[in-house]
C-alpha atoms as a PDB file:
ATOM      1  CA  UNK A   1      12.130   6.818  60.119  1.00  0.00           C
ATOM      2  CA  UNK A   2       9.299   9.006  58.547  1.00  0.00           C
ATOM      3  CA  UNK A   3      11.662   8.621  55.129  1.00  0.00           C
ATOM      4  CA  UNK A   4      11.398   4.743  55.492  1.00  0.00           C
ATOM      5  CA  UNK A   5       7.789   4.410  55.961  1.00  0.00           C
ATOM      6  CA  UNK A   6       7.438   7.209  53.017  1.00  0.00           C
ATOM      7  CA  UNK A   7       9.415   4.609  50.667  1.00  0.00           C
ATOM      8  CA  UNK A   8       7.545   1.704  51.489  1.00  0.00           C
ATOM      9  CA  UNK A   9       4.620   3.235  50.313  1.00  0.00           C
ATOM     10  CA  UNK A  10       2.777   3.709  53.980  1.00  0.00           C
ATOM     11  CA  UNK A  11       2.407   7.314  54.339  1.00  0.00           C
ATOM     12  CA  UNK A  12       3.551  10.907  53.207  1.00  0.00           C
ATOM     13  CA  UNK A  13       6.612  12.080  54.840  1.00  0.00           C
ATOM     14  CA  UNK A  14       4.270  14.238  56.989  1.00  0.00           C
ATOM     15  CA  UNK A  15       1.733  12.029  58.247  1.00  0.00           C
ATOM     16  CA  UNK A  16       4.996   9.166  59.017  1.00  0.00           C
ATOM     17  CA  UNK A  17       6.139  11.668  60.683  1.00  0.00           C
ATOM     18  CA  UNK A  18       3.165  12.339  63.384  1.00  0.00           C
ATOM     19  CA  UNK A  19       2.944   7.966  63.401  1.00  0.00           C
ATOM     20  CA  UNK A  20       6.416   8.436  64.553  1.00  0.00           C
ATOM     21  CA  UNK A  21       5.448  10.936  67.222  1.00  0.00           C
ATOM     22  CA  UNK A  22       2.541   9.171  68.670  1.00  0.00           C
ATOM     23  CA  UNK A  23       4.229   6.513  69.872  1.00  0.00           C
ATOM     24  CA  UNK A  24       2.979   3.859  66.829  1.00  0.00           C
ATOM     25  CA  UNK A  25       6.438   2.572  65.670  1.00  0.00           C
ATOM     26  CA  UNK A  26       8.841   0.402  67.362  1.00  0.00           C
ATOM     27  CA  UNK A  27      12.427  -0.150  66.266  1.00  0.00           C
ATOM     28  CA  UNK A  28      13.715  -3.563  67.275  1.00  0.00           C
ATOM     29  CA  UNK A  29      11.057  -3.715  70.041  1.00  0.00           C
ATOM     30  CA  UNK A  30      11.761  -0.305  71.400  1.00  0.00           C
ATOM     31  CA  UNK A  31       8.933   2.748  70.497  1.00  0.00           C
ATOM     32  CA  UNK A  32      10.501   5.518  68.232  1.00  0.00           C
ATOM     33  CA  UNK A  33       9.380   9.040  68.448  1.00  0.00           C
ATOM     34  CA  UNK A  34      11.964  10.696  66.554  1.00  0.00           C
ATOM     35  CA  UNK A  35      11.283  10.688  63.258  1.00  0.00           C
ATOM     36  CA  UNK A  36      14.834  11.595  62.100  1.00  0.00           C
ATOM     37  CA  UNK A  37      15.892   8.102  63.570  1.00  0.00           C
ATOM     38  CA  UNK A  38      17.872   6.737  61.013  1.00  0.00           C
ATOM     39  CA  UNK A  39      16.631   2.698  60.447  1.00  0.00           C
ATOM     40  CA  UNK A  40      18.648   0.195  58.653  1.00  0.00           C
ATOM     41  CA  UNK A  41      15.601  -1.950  56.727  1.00  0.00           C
ATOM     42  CA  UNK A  42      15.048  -4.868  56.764  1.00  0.00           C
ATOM     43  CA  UNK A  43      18.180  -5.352  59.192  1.00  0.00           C
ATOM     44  CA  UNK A  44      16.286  -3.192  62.089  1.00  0.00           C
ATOM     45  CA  UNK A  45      13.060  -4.690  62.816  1.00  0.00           C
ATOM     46  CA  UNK A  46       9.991  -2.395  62.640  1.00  0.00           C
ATOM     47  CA  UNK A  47       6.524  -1.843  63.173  1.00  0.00           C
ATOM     48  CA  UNK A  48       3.490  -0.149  63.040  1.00  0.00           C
ATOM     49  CA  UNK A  49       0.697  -0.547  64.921  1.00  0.00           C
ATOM     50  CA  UNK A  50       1.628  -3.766  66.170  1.00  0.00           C
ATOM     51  CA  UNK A  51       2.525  -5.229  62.613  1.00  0.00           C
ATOM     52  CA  UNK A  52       5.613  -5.691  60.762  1.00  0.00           C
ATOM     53  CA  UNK A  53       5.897  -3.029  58.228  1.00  0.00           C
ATOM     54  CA  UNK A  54       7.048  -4.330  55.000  1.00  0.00           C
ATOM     55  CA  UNK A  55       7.616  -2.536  51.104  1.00  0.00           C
ATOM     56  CA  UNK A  56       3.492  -2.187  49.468  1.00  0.00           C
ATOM     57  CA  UNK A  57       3.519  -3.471  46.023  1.00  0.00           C
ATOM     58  CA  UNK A  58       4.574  -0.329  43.403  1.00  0.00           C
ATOM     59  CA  UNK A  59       1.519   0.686  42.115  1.00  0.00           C
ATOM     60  CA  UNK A  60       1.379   3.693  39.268  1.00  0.00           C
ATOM     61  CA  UNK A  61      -1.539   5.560  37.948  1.00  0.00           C
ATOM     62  CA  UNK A  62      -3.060   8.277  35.684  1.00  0.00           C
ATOM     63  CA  UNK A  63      -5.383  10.616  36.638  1.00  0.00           C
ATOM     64  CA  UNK A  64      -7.699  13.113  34.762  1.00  0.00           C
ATOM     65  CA  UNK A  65      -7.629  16.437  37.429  1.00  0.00           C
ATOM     66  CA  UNK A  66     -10.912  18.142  36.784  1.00  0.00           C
ATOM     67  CA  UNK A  67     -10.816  21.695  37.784  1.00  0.00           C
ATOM     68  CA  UNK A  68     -11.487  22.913  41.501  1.00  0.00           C
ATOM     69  CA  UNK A  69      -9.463  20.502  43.197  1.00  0.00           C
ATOM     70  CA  UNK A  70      -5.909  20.685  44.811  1.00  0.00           C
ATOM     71  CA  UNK A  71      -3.007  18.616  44.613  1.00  0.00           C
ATOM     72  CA  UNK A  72      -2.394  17.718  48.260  1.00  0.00           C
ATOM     73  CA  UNK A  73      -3.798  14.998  50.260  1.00  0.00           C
ATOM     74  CA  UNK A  74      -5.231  17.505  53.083  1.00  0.00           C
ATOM     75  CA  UNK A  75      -6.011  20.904  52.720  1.00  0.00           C
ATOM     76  CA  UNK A  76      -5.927  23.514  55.438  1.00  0.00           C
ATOM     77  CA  UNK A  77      -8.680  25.886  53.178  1.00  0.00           C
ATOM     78  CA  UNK A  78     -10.867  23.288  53.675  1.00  0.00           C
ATOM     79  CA  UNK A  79     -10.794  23.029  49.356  1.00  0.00           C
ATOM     80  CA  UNK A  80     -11.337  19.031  47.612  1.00  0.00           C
ATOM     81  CA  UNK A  81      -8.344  17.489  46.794  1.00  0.00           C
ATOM     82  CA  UNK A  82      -7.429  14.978  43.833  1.00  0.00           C
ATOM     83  CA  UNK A  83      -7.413  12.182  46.881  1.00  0.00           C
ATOM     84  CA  UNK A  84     -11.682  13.023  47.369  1.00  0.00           C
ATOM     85  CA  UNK A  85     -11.569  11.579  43.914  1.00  0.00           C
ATOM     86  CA  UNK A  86      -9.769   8.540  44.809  1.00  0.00           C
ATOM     87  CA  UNK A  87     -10.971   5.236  46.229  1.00  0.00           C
ATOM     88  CA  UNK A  88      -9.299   4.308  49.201  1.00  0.00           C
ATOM     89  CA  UNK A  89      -8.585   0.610  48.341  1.00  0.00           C
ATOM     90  CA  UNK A  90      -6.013   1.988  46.370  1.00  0.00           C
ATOM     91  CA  UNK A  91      -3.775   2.722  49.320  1.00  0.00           C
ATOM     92  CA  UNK A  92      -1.325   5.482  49.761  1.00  0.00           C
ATOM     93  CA  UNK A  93      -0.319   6.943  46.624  1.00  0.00           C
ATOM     94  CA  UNK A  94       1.362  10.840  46.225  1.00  0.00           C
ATOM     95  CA  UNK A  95       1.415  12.926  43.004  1.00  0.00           C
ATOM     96  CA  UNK A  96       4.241  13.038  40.966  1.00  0.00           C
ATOM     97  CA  UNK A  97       4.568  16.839  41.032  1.00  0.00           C
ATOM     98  CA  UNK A  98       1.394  19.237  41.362  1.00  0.00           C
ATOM     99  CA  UNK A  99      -1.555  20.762  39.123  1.00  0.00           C
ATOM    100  CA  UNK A 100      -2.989  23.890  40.991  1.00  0.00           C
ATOM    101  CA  UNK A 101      -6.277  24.163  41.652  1.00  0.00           C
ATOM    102  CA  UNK A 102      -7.611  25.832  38.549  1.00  0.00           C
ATOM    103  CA  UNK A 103      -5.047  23.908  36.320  1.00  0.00           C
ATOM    104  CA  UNK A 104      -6.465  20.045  34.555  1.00  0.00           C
ATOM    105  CA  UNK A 105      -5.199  17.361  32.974  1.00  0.00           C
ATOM    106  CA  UNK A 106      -2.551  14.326  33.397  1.00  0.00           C
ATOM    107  CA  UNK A 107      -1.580  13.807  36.818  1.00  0.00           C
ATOM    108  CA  UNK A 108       0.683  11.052  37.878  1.00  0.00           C
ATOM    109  CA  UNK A 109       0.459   9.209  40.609  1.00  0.00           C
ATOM    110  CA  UNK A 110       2.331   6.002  42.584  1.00  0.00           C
ATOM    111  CA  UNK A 111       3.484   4.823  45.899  1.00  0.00           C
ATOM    112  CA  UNK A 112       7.204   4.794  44.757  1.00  0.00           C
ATOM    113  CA  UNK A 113       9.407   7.506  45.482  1.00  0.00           C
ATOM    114  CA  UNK A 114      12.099   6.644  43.161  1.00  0.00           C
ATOM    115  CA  UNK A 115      10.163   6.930  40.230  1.00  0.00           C
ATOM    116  CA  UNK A 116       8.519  10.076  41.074  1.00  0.00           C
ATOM    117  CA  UNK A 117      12.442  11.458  41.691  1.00  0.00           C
ATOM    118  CA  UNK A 118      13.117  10.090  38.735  1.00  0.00           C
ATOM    119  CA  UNK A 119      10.078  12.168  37.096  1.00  0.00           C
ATOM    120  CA  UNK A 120      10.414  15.403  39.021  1.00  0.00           C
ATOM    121  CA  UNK A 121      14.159  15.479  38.506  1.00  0.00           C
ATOM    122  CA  UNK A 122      14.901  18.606  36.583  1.00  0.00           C
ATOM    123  CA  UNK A 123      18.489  17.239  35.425  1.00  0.00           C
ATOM    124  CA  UNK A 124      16.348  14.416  33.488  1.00  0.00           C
ATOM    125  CA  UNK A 125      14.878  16.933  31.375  1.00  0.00           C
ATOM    126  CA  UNK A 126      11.592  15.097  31.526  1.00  0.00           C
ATOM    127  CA  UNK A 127       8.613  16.934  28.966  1.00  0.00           C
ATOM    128  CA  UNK A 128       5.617  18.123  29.655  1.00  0.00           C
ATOM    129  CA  UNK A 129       3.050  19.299  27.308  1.00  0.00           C
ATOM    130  CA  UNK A 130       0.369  21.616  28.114  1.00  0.00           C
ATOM    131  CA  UNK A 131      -2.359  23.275  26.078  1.00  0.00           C
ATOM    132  CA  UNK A 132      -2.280  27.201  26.994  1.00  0.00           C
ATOM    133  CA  UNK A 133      -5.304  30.104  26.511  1.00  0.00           C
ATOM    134  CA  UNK A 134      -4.058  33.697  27.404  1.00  0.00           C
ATOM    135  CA  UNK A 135      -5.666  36.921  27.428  1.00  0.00           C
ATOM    136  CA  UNK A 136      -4.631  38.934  24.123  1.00  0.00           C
ATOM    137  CA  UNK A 137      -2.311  38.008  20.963  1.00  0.00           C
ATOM    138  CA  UNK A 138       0.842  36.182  22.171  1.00  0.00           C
ATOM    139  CA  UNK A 139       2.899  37.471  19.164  1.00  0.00           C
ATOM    140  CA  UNK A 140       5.510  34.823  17.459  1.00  0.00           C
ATOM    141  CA  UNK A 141       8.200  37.310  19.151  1.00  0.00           C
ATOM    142  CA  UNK A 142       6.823  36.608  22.808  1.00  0.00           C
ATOM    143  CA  UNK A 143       6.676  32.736  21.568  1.00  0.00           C
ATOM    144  CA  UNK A 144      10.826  32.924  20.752  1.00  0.00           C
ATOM    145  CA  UNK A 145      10.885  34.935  24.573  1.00  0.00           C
ATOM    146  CA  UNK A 146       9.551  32.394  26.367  1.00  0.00           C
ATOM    147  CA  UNK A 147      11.770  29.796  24.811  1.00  0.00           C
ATOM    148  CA  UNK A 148      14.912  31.875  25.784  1.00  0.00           C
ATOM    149  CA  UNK A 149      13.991  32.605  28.648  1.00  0.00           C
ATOM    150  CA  UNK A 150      12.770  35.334  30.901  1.00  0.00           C
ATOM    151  CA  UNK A 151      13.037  36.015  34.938  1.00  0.00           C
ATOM    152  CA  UNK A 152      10.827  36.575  37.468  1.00  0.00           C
ATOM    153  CA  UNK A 153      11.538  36.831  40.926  1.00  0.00           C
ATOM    154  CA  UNK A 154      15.239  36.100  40.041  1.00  0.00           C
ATOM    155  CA  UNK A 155      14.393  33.163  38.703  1.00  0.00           C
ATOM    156  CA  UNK A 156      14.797  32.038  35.113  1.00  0.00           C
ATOM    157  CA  UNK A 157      11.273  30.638  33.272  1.00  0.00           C
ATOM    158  CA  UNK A 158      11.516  29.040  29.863  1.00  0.00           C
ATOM    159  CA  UNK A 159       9.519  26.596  27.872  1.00  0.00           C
ATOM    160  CA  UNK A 160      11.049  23.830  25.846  1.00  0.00           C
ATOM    161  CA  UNK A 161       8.963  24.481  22.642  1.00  0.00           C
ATOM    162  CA  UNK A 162       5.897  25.735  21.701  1.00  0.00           C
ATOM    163  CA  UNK A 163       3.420  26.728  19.337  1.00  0.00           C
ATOM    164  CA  UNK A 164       0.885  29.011  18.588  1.00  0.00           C
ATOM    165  CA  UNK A 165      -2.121  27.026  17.448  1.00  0.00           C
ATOM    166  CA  UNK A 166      -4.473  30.204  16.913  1.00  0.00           C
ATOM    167  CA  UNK A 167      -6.650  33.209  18.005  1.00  0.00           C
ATOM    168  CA  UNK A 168      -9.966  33.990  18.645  1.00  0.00           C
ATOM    169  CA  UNK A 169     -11.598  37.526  19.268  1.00  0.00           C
ATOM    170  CA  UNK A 170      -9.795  37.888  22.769  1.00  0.00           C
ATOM    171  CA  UNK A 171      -7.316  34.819  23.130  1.00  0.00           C
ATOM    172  CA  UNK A 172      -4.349  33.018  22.220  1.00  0.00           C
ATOM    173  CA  UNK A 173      -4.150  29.282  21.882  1.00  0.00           C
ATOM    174  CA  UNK A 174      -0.464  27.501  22.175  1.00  0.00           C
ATOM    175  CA  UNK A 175       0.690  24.407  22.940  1.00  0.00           C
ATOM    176  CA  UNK A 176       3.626  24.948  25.221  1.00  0.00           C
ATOM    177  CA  UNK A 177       6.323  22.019  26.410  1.00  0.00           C
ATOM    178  CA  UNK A 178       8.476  22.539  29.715  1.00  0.00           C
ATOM    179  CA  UNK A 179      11.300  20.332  30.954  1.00  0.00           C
ATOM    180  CA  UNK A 180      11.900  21.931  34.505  1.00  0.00           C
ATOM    181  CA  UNK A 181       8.142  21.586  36.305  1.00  0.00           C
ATOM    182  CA  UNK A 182       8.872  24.736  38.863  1.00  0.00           C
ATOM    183  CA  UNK A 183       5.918  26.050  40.475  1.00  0.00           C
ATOM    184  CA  UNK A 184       3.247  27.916  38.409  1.00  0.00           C
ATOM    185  CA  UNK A 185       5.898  28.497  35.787  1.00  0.00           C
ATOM    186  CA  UNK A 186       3.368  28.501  33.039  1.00  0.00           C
ATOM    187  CA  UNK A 187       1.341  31.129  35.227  1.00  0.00           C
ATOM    188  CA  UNK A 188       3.985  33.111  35.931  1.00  0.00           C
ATOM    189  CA  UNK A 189       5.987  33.038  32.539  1.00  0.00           C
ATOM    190  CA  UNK A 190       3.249  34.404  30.110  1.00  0.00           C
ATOM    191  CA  UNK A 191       2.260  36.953  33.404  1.00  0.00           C
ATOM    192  CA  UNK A 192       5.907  38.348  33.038  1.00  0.00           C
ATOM    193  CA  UNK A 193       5.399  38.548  29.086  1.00  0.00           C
ATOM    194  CA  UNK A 194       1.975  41.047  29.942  1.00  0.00           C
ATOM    195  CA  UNK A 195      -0.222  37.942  29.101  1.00  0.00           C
ATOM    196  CA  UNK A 196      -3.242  36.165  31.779  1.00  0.00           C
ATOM    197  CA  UNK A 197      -3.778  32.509  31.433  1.00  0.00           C
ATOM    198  CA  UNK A 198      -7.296  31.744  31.088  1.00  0.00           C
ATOM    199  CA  UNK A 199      -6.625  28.047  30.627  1.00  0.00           C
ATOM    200  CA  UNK A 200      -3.888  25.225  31.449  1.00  0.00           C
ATOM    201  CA  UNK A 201      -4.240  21.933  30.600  1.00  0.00           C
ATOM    202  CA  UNK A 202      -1.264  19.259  30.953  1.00  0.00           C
ATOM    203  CA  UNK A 203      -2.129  16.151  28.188  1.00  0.00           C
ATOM    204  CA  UNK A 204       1.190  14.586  28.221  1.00  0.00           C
ATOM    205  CA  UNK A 205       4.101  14.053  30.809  1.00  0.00           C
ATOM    206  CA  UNK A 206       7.085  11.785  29.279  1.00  0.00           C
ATOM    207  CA  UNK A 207       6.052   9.022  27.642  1.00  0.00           C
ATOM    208  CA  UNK A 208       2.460   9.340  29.545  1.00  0.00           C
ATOM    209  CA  UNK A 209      -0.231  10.476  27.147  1.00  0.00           C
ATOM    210  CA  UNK A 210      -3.996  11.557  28.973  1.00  0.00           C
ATOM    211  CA  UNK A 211      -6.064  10.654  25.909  1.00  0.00           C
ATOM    212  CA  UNK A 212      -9.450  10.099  26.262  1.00  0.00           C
ATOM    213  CA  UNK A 213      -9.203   9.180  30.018  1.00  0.00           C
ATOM    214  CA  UNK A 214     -12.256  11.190  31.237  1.00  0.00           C
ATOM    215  CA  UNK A 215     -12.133  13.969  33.974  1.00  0.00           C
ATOM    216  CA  UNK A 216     -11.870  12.362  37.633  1.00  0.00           C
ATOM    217  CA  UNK A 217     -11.212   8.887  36.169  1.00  0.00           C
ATOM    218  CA  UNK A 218      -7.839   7.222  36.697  1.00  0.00           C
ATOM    219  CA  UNK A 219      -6.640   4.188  34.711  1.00  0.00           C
ATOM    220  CA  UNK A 220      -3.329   1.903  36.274  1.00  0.00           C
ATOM    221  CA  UNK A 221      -0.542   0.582  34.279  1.00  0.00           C
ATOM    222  CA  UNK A 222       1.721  -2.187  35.695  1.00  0.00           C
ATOM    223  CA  UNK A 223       4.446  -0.270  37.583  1.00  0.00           C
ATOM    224  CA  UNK A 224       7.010  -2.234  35.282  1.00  0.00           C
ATOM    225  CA  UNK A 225       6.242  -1.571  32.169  1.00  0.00           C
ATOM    226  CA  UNK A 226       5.639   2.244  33.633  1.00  0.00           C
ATOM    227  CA  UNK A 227       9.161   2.662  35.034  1.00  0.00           C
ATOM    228  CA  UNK A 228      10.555   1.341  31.788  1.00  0.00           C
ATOM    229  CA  UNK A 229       9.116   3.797  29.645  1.00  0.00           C
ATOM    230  CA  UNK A 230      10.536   6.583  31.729  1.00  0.00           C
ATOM    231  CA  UNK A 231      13.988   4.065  30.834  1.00  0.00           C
ATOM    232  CA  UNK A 232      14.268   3.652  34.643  1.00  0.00           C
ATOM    233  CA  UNK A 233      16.181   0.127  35.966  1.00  0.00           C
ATOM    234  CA  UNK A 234      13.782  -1.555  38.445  1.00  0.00           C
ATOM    235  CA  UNK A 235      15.805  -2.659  41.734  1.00  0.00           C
END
C-alpha cells in the first residue's frame, strides 16, 4: 500500500506509510492499516481521504543545493532541508539520490520512482561529475589510486575518471567522475588516500548539466524529454 501511493507520486514511502496507519485509506471500501497490503491498481479501488487516489502527472526538476541544507524532506536535527527551498505547489517530489549537508550542486528531483531507479541504479553506470578541493597535493599517483580502487570499511571506492585541474598554496583542485553514487564516497575515498575535502560540488549527473542555474533555484524540464535522455522507454 505505502509502495502504491509512493509510485503515484502522493507521498514518501514513510509518510504513506503513517496515512496507512491512521486509518486514511480504504481498499475497495474497507479502511487499510497495514501498509504491507499488497493492492492491485487500478483493479482495487482506493482512497485517500475520502478521494480516489489516482497516478500525479510525472513531473522532473533541477535543483541548485546551496550549502547548509539536507537532503531529506524532515529532519530529526531540526537542520533546513532542500524541501524549505521548495514551493509547495509543486507537490510531492523526492531526490534522486542525496547531497550531504555541506556538499552543492545538481540535485535531481521528480515524483516518479522509475526514473529515479533508473538513475540511482548502479548496474546503469550512470556519471556523475563533481568538482573536488582537498587539503594538500593529491599527487598524479593518488589520482591513478582512486581510479583503481581503494577500500574502506570493506567496501571498494573508485572514481570513474578524474583530473587534477591544479594547486594552490594548501589545496588540490580535481574534477572527479563516479558511476556508483554510494554514500559519501567522495568523502570517504580521498579520507582513505590521507586527503580532507574542503569542497564538493556535483555540476553534472547523466545527461543533466547545472549550468548557470543559480543556488536555491530549480528549473523543470518536461518529464518526457527528461526520461529520454537518460534513454529510458516511457510506459
Amino acid at each position: 500500500m505505502d509502495r502504491l501511493l509512493s509510485r503515484l507520486g502522493i507521498a514518501s514511502r514513510v509518510e504513506s506509510a503513517v496515512l496507512v496507519r491512521a486509518g486514511r485509506v480504504k481498499v475497495n471500501g474497507k479502511i487499510v492499516r497495514d501498509p504491507s497490503r499488497w493492492v492491485h491498481w487500478p483493479a482495487d479501488q482506493v482512497w485517500l481521504d475520502g478521494k480516489a487516489v489516482s497516478a500525479a502527472e510525472r513531473r522532473f526538476f533541477l535543483f541548485h543545493k546551496p550549502v547548509g541544507y539536507v537532503t531529506s524532506h524532515r529532519d530529526e536535527r531540526g537542520r533546513k532541508t532542500v524541501y524549505d527551498l521548495l514551493p509547495p505547489e509543486l507537490g510531492f517530489l523526492h531526490a534522486v539520490g542525496r547531497l550531504d549537508k555541506s556538499t552543492t550542486g545538481l540535485l535531481l528531483m521528480t515524483n516518479d520512482t522509475l526514473l529515479s531507479n533508473f538513475l540511482t541504479d548502479p548496474g546503469n553506470q550512470i556519471i556523475r561529475r563533481y568538482a573536488v578541493s582537498v587539503w594538500g597535493e593529491f599527487s598524479p599517483e593518488k589520482l591513478h589510486k582512486a581510479m583503481d580502487g581503494v577500500l574502506d570499511a570493506g567496501e571498494k571506492l573508485q572514481c570513474v575518471s578524474g583530473k587534477i585541474l591544479g594547486f594552490t598554496k594548501r589545496e588540490t583542485l580535481l574534477e572527479l567522475e563516479l558511476a556508483q553514487g554510494k554514500n559519501r564516497e567522495i568523502r570517504r575515498l580521498c579520507a582513505a588516500l590521507g586527503h580532507e575535502v574542503t569542497k564538493l560540488h556535483r555540476f553534472q549527473y547523466g545527461p543533466f548539466s547545472l549550468g548557470e542555474l543559480p543556488p536555491g533555484e530549480f528549473s523543470e524540464l518536461p518529464f518526457g524529454a527528461a526520461a529520454k535522455a537518460c534513454g529510458m522507454t516511457l510506459k
